[in-house]
Every structure is written in C-alpha cells, then in structure tokens.
N, C-alpha and C. Protein backbone atom coordinates (compact mmCIF):
# COMPACT_ATOMS: atom_id res chain seq x y z
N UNK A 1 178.05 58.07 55.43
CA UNK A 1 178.74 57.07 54.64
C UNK A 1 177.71 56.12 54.04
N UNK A 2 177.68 55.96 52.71
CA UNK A 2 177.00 54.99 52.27
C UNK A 2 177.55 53.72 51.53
N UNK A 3 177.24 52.81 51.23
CA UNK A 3 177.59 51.71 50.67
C UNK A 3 177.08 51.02 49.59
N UNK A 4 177.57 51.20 48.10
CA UNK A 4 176.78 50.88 47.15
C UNK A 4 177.23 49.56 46.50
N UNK A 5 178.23 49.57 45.33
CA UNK A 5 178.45 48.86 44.81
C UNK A 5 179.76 48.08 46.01
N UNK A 6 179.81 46.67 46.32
CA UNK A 6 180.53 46.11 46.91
C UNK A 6 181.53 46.54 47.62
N UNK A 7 182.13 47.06 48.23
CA UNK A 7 183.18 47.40 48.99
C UNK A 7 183.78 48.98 48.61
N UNK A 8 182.58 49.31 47.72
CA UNK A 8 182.77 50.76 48.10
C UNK A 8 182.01 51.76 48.80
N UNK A 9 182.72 52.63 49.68
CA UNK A 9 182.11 53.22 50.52
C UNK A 9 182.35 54.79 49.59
N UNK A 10 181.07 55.56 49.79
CA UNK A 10 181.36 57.04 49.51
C UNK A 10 180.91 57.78 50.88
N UNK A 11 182.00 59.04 50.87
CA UNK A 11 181.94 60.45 51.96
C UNK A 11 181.42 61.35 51.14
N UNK A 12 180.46 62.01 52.09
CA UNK A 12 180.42 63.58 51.71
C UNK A 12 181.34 64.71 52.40
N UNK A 13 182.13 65.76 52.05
CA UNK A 13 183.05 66.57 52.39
C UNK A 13 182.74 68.17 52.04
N UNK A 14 181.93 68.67 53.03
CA UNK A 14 182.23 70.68 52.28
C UNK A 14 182.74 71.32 53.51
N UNK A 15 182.78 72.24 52.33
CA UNK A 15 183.60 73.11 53.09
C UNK A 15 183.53 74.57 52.78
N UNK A 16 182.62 75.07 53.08
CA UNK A 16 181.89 76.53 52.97
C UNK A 16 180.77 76.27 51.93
N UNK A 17 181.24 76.95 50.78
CA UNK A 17 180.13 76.86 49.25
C UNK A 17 181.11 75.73 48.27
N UNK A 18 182.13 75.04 48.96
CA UNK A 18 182.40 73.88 48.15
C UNK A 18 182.67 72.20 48.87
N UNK A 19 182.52 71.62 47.89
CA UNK A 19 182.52 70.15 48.63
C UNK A 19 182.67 69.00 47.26
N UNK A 20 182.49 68.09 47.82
CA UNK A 20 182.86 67.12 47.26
C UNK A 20 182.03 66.02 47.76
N UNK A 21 182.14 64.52 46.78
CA UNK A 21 182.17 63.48 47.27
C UNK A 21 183.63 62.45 46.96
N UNK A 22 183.39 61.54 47.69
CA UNK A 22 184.86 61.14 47.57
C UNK A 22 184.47 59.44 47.65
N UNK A 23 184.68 58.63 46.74
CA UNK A 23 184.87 56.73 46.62
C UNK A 23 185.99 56.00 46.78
N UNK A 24 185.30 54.98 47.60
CA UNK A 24 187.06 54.44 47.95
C UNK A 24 186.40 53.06 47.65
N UNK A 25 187.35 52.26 46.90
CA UNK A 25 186.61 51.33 46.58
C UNK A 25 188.03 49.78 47.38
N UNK A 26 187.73 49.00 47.87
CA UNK A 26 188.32 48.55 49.15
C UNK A 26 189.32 47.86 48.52
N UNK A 27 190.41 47.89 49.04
CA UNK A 27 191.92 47.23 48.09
C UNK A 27 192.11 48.21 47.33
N UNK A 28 191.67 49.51 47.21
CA UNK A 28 192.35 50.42 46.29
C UNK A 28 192.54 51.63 47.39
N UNK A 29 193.96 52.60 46.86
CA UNK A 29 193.81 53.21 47.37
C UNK A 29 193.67 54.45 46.73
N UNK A 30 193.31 54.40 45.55
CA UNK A 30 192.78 55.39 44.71
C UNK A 30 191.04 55.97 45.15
N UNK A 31 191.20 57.26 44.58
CA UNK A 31 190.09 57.98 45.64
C UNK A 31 189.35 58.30 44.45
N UNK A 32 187.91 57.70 43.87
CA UNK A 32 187.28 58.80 43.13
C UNK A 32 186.59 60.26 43.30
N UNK A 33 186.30 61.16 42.97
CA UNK A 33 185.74 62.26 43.42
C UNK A 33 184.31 62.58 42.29
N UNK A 34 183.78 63.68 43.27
CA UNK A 34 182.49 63.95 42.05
C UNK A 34 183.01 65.64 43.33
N UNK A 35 183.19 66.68 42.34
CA UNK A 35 183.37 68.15 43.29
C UNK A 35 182.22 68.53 42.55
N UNK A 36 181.72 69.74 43.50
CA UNK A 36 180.80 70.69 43.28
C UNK A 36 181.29 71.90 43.87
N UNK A 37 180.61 72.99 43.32
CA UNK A 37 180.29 74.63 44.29
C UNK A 37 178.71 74.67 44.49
N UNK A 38 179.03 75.64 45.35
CA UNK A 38 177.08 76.21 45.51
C UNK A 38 177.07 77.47 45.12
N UNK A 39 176.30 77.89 44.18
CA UNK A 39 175.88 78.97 43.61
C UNK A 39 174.26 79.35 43.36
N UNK A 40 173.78 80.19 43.82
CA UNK A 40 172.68 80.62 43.47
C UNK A 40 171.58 79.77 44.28
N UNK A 41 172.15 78.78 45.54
CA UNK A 41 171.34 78.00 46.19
C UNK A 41 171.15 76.66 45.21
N UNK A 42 172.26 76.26 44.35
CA UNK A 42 172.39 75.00 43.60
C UNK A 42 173.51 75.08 43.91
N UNK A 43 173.76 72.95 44.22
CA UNK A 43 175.29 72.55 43.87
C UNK A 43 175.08 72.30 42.32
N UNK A 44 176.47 73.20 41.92
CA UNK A 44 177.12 72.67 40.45
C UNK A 44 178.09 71.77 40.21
N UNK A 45 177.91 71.11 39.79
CA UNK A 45 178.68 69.30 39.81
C UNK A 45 179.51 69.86 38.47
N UNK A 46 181.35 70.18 39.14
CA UNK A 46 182.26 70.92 38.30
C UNK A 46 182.71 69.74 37.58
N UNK A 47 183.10 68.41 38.48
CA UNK A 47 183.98 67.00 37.80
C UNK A 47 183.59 66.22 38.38
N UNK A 48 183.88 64.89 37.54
CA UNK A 48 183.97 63.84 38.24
C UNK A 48 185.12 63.40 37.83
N UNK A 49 185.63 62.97 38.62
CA UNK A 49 187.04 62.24 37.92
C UNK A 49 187.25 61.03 38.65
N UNK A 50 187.19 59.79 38.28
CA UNK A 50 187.44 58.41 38.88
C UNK A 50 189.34 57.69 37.90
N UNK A 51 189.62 57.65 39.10
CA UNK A 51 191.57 57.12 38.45
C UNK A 51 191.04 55.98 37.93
N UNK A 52 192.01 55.34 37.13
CA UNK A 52 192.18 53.84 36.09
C UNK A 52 191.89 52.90 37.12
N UNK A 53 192.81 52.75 37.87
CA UNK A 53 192.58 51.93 39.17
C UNK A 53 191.62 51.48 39.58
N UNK A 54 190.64 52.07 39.45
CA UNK A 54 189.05 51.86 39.70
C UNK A 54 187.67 51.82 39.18
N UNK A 55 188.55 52.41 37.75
CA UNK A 55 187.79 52.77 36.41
C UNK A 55 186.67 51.61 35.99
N UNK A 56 185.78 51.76 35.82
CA UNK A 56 184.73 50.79 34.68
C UNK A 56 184.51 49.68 35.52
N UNK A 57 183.90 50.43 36.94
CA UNK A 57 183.52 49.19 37.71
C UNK A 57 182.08 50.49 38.41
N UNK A 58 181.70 51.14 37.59
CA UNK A 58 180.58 52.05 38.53
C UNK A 58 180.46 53.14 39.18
N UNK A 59 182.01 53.05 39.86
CA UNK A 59 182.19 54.31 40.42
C UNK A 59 181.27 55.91 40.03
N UNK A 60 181.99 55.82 39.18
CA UNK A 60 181.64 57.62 38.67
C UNK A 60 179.89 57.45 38.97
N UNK A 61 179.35 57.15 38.18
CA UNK A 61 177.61 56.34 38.33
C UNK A 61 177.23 56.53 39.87
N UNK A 62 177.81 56.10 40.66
CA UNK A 62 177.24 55.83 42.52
C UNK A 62 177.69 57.73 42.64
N UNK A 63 178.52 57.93 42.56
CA UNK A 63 178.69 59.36 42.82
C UNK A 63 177.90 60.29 42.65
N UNK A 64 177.56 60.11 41.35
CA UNK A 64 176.15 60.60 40.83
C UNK A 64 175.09 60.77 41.65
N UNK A 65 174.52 59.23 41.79
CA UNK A 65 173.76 58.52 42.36
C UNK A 65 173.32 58.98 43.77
N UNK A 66 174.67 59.75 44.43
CA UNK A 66 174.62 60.00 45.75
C UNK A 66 174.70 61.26 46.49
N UNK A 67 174.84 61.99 45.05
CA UNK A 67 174.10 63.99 44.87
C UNK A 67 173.12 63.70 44.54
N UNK A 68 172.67 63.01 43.82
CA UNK A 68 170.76 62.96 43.44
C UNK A 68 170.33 62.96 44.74
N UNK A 69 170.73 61.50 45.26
CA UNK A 69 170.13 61.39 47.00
C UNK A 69 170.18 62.11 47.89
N UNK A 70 171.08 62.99 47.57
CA UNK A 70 171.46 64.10 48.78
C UNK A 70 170.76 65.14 48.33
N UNK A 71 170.24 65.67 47.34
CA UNK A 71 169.84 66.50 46.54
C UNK A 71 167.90 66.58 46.99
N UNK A 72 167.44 65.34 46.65
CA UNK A 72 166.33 64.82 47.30
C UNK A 72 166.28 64.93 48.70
N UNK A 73 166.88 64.75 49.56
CA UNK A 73 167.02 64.46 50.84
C UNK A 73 167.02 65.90 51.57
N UNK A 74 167.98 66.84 50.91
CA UNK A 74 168.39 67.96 51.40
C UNK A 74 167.48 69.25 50.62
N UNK A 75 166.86 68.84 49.45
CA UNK A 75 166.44 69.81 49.02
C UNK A 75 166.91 71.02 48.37
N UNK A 76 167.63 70.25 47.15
CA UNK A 76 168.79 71.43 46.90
C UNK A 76 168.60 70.85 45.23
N UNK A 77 168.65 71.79 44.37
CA UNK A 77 169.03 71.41 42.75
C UNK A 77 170.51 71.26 42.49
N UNK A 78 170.53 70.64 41.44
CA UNK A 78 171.96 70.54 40.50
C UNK A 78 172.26 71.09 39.37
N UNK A 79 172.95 71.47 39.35
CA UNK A 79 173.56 72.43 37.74
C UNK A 79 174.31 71.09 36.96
N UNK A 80 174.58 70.29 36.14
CA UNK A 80 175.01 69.39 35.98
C UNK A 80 176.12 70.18 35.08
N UNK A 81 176.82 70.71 35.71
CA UNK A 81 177.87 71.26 34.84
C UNK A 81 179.04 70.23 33.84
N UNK A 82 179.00 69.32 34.86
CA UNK A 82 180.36 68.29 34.46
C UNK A 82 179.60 67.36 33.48
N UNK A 83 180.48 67.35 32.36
CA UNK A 83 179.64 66.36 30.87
C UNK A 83 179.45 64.99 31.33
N UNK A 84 180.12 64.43 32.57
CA UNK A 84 179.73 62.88 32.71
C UNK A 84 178.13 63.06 33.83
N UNK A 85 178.35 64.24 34.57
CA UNK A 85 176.53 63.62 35.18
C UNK A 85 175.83 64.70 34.45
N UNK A 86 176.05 65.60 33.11
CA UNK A 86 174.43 65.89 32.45
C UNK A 86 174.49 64.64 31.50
N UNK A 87 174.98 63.81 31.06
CA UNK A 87 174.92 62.55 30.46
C UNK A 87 174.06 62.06 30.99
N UNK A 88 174.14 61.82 32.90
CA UNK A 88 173.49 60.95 33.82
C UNK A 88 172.00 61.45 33.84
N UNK A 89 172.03 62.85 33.65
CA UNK A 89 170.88 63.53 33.72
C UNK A 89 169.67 63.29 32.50
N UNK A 90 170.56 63.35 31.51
CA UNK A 90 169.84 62.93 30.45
C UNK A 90 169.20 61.34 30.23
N UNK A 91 170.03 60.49 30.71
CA UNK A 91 169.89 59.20 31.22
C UNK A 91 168.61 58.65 32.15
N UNK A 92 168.33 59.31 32.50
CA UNK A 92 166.93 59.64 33.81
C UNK A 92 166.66 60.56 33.90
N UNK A 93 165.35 60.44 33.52
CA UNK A 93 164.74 62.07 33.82
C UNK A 93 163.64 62.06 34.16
N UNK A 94 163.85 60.99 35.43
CA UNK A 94 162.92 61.02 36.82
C UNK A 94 163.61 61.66 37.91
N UNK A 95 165.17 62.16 37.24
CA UNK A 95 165.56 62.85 38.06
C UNK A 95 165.76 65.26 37.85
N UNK A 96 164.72 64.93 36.54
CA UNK A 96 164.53 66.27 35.75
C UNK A 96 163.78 67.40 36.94
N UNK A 97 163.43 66.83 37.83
CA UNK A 97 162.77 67.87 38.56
C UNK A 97 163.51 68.49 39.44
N UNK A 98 165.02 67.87 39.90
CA UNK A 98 166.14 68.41 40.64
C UNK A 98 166.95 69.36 39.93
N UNK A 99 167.01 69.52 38.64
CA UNK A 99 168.08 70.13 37.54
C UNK A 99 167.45 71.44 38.19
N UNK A 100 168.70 72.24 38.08
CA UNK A 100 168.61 73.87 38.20
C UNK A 100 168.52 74.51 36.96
C-alpha cells in the first residue's frame, strides 16, 4: 500500500497474468483502476479509468506513477497500451528505458 497524493491510498491486485491497481481516495467510495496483462514477460497497461467522483485531482497520474515504481522495483517493462499512460510515457522519458 502506498500513499501519494493526500488521503489516497493505492493496492496492487493479480491474479495469474492479470492485475490491476486500484485508488481509493478517502471520503470517496469510488475506486480508480489502472488494469494490465502480462505478455511476453511485460505488463501491458490495457486502462485506466478514474470515475468523476475523483476525477482531476491526480489520480490516474499516481497510478501510473506506481507501475513505473513497481516496474523499477520488480524489474519488469511496460507496453503502454492504454492512450492515458503512453501520454505519461511520452511525458518522461526518464522513464524510456522501462517501455517494452
């Protein structure tokens, strides 16, 4: 569990060759997600989808933020399949050496 932007906490969740992350941002009970699969020994980051509820406060961004870290940590590339993190990707590309 980590803790980024103020009172939100993100999980990591898999479950064979798929998983997820999941944001809960505190007084809401709306859940953002960032899903992936693993293919080819890369997670592919399929969506992100953050509800209104929680919208345009960071969310989607920390999600990101927290497959890079896991990505680094664990030693694993990303396929940035989903158009909001190859945006992110393109955005930093101190993070170009993780891309699959």
């Amino acid at each position: 569990m980590i803790l980024t932007l103020e009172g939100l906490t993100i999980t990591r969740n898999e479950n064979g060759n798929r998983g997820e992350y999941r944001a809960h941002l505190e007084g809401s009970d709306a859940i953002g997600r960032l899903t992936w699969v693993l293919r080819d020994g890369a997670r592919v980051a399929e969506h992100t989808i953050v509800p209104k509820e929680i919208g345009g406060r960071g969310v989607a961004a920390e999600l990101v933020k927290q497959l890079v870290s896991d990505a680094r940590e664990q030693s694993f590339k990303i396929v940035p399949q989903c158009s909001y993190v190859a945006k992110k990707f393109e955005h930093n590309p101190e993070w170009h050496d993780l891309r699959a």
